[in-house]
PDB file of N, CA and C in Angstrom:
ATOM      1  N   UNK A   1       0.850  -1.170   0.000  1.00  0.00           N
ATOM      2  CA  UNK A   1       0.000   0.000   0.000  1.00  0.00           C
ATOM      3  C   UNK A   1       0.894   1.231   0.000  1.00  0.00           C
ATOM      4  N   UNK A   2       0.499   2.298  -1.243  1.00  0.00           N
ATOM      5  CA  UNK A   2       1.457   3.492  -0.877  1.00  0.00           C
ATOM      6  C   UNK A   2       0.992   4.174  -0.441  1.00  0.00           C
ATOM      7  N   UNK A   3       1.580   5.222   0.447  1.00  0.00           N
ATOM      8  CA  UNK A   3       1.514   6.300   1.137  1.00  0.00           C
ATOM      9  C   UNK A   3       0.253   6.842   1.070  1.00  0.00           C
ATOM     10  N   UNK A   4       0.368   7.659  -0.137  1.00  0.00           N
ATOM     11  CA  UNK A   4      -1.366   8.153  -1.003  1.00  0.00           C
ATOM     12  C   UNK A   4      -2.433   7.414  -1.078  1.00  0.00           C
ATOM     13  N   UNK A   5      -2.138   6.274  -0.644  1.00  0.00           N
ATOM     14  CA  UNK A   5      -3.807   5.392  -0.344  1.00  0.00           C
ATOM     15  C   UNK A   5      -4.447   5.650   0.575  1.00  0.00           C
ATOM     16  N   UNK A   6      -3.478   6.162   1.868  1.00  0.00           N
ATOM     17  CA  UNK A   6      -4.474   5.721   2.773  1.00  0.00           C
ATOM     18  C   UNK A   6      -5.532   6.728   2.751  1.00  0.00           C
ATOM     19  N   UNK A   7      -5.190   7.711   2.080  1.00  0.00           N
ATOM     20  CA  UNK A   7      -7.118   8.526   1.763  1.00  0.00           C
ATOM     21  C   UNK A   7      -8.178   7.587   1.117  1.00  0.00           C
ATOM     22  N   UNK A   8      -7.779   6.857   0.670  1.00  0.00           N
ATOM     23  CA  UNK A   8      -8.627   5.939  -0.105  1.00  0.00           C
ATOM     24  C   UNK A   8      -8.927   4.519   0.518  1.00  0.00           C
ATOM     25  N   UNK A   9      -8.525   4.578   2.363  1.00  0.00           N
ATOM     26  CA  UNK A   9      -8.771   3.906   2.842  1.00  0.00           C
ATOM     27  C   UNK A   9      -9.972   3.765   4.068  1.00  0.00           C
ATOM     28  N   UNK A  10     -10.558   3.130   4.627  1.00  0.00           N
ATOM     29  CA  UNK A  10     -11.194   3.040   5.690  1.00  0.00           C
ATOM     30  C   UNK A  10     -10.613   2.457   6.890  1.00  0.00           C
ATOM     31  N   UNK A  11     -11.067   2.873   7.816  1.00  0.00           N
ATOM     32  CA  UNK A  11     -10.139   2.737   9.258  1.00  0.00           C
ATOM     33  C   UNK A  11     -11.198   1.867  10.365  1.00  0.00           C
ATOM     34  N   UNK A  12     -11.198   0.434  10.621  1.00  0.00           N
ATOM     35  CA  UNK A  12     -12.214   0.129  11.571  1.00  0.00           C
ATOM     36  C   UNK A  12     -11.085  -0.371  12.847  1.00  0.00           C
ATOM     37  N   UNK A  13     -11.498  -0.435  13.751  1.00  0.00           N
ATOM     38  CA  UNK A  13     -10.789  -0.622  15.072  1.00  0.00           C
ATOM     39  C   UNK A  13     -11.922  -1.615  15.771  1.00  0.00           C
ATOM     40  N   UNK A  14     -11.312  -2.561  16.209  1.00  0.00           N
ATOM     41  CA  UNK A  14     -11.715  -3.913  17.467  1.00  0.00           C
ATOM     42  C   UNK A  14     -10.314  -3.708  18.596  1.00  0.00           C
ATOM     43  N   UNK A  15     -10.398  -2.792  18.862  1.00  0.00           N
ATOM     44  CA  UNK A  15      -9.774  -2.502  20.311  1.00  0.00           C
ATOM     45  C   UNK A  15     -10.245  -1.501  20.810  1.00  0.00           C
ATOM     46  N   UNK A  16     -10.100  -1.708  22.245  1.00  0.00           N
ATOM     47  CA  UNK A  16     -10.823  -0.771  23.130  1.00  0.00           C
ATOM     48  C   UNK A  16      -9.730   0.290  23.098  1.00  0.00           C
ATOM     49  N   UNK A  17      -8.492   0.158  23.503  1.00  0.00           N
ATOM     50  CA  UNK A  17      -7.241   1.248  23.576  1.00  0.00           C
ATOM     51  C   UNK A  17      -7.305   2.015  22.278  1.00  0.00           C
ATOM     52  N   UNK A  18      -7.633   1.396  20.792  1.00  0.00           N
ATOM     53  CA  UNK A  18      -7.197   2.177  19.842  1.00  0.00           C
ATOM     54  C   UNK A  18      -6.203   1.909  19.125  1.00  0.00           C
ATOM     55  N   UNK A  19      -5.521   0.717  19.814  1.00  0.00           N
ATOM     56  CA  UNK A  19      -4.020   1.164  19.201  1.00  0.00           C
ATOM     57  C   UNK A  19      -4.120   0.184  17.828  1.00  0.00           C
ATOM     58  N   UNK A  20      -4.688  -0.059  17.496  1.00  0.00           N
ATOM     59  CA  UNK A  20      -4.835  -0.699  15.817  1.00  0.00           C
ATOM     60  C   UNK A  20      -6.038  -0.942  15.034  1.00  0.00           C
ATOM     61  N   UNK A  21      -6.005  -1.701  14.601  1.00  0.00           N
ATOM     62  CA  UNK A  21      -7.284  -2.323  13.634  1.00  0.00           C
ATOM     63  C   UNK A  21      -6.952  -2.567  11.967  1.00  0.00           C
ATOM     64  N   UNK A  22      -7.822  -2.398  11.768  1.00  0.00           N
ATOM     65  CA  UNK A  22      -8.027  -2.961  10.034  1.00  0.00           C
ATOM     66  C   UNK A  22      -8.099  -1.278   9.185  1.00  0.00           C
ATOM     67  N   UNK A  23      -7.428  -1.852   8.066  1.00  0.00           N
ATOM     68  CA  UNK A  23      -7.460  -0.636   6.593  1.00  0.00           C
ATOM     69  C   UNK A  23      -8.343  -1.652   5.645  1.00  0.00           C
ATOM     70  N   UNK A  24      -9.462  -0.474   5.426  1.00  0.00           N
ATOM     71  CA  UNK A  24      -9.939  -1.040   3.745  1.00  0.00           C
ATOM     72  C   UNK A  24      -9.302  -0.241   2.763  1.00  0.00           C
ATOM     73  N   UNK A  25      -9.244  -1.020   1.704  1.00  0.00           N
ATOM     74  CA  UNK A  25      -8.466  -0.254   0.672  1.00  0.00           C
ATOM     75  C   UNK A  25     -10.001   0.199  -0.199  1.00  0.00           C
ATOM     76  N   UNK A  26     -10.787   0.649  -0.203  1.00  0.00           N
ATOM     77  CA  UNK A  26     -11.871   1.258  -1.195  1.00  0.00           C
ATOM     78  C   UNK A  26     -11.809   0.822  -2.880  1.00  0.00           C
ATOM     79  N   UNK A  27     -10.756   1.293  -2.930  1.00  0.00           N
ATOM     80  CA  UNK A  27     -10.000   1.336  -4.135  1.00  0.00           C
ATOM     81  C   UNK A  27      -9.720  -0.337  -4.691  1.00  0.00           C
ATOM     82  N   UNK A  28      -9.141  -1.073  -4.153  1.00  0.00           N
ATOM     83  CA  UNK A  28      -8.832  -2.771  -4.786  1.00  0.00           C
ATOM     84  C   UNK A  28      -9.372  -3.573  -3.358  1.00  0.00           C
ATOM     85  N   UNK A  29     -10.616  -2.835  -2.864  1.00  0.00           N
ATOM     86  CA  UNK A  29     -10.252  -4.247  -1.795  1.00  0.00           C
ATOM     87  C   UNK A  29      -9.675  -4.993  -0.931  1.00  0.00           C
ATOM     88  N   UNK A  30      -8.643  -4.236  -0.424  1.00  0.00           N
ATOM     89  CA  UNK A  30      -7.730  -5.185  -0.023  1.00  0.00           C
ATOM     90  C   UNK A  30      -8.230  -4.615   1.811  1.00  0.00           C
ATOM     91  N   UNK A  31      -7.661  -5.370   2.594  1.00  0.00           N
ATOM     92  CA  UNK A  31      -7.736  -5.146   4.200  1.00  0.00           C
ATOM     93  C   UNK A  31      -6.486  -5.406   4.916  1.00  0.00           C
ATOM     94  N   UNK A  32      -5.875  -4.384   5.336  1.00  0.00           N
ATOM     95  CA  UNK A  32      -4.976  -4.232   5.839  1.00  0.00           C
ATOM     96  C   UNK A  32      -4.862  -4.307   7.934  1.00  0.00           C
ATOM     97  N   UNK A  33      -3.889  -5.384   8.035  1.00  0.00           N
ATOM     98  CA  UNK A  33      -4.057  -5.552   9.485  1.00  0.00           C
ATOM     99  C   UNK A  33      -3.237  -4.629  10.083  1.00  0.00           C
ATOM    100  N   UNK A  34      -3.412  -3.648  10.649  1.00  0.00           N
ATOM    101  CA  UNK A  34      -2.430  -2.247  11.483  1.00  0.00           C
ATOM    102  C   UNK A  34      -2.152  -2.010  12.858  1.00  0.00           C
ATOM    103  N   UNK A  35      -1.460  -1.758  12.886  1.00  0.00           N
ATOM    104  CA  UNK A  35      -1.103  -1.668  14.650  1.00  0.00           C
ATOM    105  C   UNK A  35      -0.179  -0.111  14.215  1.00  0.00           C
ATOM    106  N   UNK A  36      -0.500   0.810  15.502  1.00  0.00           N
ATOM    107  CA  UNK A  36       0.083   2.264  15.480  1.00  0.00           C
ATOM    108  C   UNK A  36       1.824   1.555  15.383  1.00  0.00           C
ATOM    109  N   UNK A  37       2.243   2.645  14.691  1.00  0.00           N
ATOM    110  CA  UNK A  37       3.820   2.514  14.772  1.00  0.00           C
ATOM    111  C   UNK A  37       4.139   1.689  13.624  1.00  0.00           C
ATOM    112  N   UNK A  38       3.906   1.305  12.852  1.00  0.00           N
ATOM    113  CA  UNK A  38       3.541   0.161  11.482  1.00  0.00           C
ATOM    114  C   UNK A  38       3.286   1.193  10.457  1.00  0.00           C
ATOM    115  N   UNK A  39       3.638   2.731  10.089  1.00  0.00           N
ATOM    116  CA  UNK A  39       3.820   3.160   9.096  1.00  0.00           C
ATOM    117  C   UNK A  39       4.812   3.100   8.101  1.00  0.00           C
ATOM    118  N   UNK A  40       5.698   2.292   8.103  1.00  0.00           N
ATOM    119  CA  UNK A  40       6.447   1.774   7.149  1.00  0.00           C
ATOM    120  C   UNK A  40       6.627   0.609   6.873  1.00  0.00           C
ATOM    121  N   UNK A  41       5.610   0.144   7.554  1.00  0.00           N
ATOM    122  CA  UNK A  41       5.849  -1.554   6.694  1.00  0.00           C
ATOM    123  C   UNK A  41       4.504  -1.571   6.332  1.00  0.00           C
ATOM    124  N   UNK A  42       3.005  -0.225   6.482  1.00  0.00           N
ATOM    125  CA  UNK A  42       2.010  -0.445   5.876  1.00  0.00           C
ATOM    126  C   UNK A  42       2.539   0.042   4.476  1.00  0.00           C
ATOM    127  N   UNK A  43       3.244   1.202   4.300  1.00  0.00           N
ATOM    128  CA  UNK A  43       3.934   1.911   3.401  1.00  0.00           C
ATOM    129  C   UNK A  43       4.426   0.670   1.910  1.00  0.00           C
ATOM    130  N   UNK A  44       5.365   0.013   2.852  1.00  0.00           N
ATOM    131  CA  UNK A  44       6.194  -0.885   2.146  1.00  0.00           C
ATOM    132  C   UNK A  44       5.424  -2.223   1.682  1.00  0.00           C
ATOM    133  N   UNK A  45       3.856  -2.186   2.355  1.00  0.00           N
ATOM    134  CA  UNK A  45       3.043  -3.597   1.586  1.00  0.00           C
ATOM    135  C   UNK A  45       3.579  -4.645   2.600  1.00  0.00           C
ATOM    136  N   UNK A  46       3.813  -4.961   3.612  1.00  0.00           N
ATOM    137  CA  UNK A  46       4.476  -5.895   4.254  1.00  0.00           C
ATOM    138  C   UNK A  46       3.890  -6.284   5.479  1.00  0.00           C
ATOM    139  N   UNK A  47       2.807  -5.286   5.691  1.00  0.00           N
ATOM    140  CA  UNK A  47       1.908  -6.386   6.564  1.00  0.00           C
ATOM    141  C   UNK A  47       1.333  -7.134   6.002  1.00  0.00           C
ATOM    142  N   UNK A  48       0.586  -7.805   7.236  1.00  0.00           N
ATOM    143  CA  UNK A  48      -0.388  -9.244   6.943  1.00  0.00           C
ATOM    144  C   UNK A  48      -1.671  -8.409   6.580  1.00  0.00           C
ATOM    145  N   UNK A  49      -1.878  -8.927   5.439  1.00  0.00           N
ATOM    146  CA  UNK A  49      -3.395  -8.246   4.245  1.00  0.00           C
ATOM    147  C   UNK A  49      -3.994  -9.173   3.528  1.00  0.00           C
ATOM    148  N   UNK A  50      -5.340  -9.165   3.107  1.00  0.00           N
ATOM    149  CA  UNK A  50      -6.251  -9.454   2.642  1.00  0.00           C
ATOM    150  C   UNK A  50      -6.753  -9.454   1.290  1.00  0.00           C
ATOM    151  N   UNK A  51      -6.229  -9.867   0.697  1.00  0.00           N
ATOM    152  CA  UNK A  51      -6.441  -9.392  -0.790  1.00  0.00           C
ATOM    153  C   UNK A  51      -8.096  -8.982  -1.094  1.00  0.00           C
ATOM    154  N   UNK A  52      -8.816  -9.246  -0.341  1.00  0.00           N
ATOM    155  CA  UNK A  52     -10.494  -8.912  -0.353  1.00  0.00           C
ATOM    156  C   UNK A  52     -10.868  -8.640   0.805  1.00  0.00           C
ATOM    157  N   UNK A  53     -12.184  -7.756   0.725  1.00  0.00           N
ATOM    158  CA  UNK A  53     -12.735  -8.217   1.788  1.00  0.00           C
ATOM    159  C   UNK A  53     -13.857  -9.186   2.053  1.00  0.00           C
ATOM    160  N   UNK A  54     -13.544  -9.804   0.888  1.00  0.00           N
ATOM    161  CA  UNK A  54     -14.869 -11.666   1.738  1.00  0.00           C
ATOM    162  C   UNK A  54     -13.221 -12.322   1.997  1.00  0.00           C
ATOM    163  N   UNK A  55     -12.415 -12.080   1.733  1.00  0.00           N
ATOM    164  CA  UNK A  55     -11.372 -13.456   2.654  1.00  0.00           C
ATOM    165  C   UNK A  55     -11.170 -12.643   3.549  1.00  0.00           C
ATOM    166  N   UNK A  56     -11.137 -11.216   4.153  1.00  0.00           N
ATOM    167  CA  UNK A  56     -11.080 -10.800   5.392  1.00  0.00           C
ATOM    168  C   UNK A  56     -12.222 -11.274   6.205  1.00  0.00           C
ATOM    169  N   UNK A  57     -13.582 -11.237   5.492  1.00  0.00           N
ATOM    170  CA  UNK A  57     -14.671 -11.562   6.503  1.00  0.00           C
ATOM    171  C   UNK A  57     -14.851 -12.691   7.026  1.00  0.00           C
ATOM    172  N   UNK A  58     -14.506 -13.903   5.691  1.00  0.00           N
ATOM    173  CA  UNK A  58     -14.521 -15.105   5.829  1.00  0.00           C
ATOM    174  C   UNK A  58     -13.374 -15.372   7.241  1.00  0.00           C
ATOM    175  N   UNK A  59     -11.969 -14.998   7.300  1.00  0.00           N
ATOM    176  CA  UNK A  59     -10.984 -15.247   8.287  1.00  0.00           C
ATOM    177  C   UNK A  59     -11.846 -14.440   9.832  1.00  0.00           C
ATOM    178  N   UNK A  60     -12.095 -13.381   9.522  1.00  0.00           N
ATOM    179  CA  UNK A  60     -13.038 -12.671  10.716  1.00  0.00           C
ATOM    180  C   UNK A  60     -13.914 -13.381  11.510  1.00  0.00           C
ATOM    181  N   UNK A  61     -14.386 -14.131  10.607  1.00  0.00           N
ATOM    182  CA  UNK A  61     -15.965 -14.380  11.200  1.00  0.00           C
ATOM    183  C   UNK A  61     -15.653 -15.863  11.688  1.00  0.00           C
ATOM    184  N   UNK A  62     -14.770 -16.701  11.334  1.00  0.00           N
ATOM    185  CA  UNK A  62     -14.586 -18.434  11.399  1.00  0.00           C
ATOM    186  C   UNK A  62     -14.027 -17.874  13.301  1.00  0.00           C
ATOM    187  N   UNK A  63     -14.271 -19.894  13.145  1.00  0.00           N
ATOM    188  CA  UNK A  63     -13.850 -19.916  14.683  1.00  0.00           C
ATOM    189  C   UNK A  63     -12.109 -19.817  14.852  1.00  0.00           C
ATOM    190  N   UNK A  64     -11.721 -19.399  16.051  1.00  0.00           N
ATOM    191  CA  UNK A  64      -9.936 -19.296  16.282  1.00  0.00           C
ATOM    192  C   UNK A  64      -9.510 -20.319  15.670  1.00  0.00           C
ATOM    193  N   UNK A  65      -9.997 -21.527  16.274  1.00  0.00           N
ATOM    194  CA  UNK A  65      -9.235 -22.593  15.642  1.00  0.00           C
ATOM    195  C   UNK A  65      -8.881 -23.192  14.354  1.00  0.00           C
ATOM    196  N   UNK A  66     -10.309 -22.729  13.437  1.00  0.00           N
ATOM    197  CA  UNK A  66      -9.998 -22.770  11.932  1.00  0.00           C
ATOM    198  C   UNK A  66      -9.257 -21.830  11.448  1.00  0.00           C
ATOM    199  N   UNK A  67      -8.828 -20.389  12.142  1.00  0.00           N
ATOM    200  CA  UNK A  67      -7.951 -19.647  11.416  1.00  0.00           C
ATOM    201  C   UNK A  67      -6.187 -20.058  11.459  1.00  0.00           C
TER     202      UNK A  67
END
């Protein structure tokens, strides 16, 4: 993901603190897993991502153990 996406992204959070959550990419779909301090390896494409979001929902929604 470059830099200039993340306007073209959506920001949801499943933490109470804040300190991360998920990027939608609007644009291709994709879902990005984020944690604060992770601006250069969201930068660099090198987190753990989603090429969609039905394989984000699908991994979301299954039980722990099937993921």
């Amino acid at each position: 993901m470059k830099f200039g996406e993340f306007l073209r992204t959506i920001f949801y959070s499943v933490q109470a603190k804040g300190e991360g959550g998920y990027l939608y990419n609007i644009e291709d779909d994709s879902v990005w897993d984020y944690q604060m301090g992770q601006l250069q390896q969201l930068a660099d494409g090198t987190l753990p991502h989603w090429d969609s979001f039905y394989e984000f929902m699908i991994w979301y929604l299954s039980d722990e153990e099937d993921a």
